[in-house]
Protein backbone atom coordinates (compact mmCIF):
# COMPACT_ATOMS: atom_id res chain seq x y z
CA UNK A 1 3.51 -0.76 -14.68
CA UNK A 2 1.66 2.19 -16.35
CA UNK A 3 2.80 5.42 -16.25
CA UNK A 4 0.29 6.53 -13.49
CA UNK A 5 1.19 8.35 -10.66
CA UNK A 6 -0.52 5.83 -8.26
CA UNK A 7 1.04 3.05 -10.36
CA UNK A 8 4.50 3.93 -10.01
CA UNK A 9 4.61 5.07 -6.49
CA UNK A 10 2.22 2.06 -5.30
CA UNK A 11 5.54 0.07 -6.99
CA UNK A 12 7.94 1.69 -5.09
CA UNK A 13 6.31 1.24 -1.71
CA UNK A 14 6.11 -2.45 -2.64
CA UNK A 15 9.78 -2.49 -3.03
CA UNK A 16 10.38 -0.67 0.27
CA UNK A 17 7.69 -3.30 2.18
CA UNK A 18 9.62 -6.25 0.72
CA UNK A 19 13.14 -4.82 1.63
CA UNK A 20 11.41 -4.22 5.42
CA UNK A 21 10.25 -7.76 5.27
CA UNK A 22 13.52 -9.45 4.27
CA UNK A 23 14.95 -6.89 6.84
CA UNK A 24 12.71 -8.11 9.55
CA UNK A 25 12.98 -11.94 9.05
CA UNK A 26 17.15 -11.63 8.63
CA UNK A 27 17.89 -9.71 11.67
CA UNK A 28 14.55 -9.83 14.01
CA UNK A 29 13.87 -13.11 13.35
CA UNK A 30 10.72 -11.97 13.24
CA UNK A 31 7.74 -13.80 10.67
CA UNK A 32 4.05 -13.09 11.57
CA UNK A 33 3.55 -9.14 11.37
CA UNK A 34 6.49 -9.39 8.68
CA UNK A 35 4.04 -11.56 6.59
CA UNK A 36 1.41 -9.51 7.59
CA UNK A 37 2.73 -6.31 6.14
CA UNK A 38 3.98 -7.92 2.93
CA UNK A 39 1.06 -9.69 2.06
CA UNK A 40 -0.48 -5.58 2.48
CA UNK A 41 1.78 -3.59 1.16
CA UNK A 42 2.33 -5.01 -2.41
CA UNK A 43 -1.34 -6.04 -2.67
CA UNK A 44 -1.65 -2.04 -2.69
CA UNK A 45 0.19 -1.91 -6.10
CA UNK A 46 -1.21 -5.20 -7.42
CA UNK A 47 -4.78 -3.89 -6.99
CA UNK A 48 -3.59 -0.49 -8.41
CA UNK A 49 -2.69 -2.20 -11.64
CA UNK A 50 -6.25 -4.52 -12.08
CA UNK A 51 -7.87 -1.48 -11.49
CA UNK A 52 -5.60 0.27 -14.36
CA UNK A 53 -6.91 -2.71 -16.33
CA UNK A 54 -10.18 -3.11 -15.03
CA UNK A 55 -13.67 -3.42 -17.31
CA UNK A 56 -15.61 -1.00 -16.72
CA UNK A 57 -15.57 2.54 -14.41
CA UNK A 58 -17.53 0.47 -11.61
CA UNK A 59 -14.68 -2.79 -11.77
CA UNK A 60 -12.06 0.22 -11.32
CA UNK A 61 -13.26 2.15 -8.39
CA UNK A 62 -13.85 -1.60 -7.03
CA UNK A 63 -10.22 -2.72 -7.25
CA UNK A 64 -8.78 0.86 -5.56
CA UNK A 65 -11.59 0.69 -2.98
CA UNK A 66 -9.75 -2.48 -2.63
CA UNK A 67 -6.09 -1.16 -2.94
CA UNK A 68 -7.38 1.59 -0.34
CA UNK A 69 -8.03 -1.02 2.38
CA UNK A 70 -4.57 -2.55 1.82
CA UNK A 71 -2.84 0.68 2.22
CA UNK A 72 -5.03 1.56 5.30
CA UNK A 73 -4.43 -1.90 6.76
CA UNK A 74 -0.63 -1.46 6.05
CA UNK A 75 -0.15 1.97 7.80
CA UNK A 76 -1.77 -0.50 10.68
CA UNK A 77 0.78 -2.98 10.51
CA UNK A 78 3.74 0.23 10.12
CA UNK A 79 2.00 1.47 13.26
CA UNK A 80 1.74 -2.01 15.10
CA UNK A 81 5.87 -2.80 14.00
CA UNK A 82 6.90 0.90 15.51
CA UNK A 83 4.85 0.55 18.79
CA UNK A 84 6.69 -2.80 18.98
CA UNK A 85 10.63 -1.52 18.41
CA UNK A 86 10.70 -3.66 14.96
CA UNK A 87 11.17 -1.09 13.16
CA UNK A 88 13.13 2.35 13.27
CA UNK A 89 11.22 5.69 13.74
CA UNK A 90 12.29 6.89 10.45
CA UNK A 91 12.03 3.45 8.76
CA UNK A 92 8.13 3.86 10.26
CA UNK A 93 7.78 7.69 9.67
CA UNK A 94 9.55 7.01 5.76
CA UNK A 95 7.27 4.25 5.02
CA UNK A 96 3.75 6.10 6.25
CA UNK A 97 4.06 8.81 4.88
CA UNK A 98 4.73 7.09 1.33
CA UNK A 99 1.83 5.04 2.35
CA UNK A 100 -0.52 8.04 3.36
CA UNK A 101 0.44 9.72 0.54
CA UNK A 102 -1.05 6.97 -1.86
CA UNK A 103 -3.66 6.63 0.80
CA UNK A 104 -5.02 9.96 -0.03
CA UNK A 105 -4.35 9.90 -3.71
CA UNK A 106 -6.51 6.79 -3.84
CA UNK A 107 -9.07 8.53 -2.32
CA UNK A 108 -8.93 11.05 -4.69
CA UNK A 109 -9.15 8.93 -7.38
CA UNK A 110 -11.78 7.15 -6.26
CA UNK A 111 -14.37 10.40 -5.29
CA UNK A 112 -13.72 11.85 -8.80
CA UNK A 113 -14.55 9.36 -10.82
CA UNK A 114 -17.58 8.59 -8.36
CA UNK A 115 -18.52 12.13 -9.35
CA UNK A 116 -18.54 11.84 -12.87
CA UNK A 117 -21.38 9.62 -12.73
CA UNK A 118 -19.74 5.72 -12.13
């Protein structure tokens, strides 16, 4: 993945999702909100990386505005697996604030270059 910040840290939370996932399905036997939250959490990074690639400055704030919504909907599903006692409350408290974190930098991302005229 490019060197990005977002890039490389929307990787890494993939990587953490997918080792929750296997996690879940292994010893919870669990296979709905683990499908949920994998399908979310690495669409953050694969949206990160069109957008890296996208077209034009409109096609980029597109694909985070996309990624955004997949990180928001997988703090959802981190919330929805804690209230439940899937997971752990530092596996849940680990993985949203790594999420939150690329939350906001999206964000960021996304209101500058909307400010320098998209």
């Amino acid at each position: 993945m490019s060197e990005s910040i977002v890039g490389k840290k929307s990787f890494d939370l993939a990587v953490n999702i997918i080792t929750v996932y296997k996690k879940l399905v292994a010893d919870k036997k669990e296979f709905v909100l683990s499908k949920q939250i994998l399908r979310s959490g690495t669409s953050v990074g694969a949206n990160v990386r069109e957008a890296l690639n996208g077209q034009s400055k409109r096609d980029f704030v597109h694909k985070l505005s996309i990624s955004q919504k997949e990180c928001d909907e997988t703090i959802y599903w981190l919330e929805l697996l804690f209230a439940t006692e899937y997971i752990s409350k530092n596996e849940f408290e680990d993985l949203r604030n790594q999420a939150s974190e690329i939350l906001k930098i999206i964000r960021s991302i996304i209101l500058t270059t909307k400010s320098n005229n998209l």
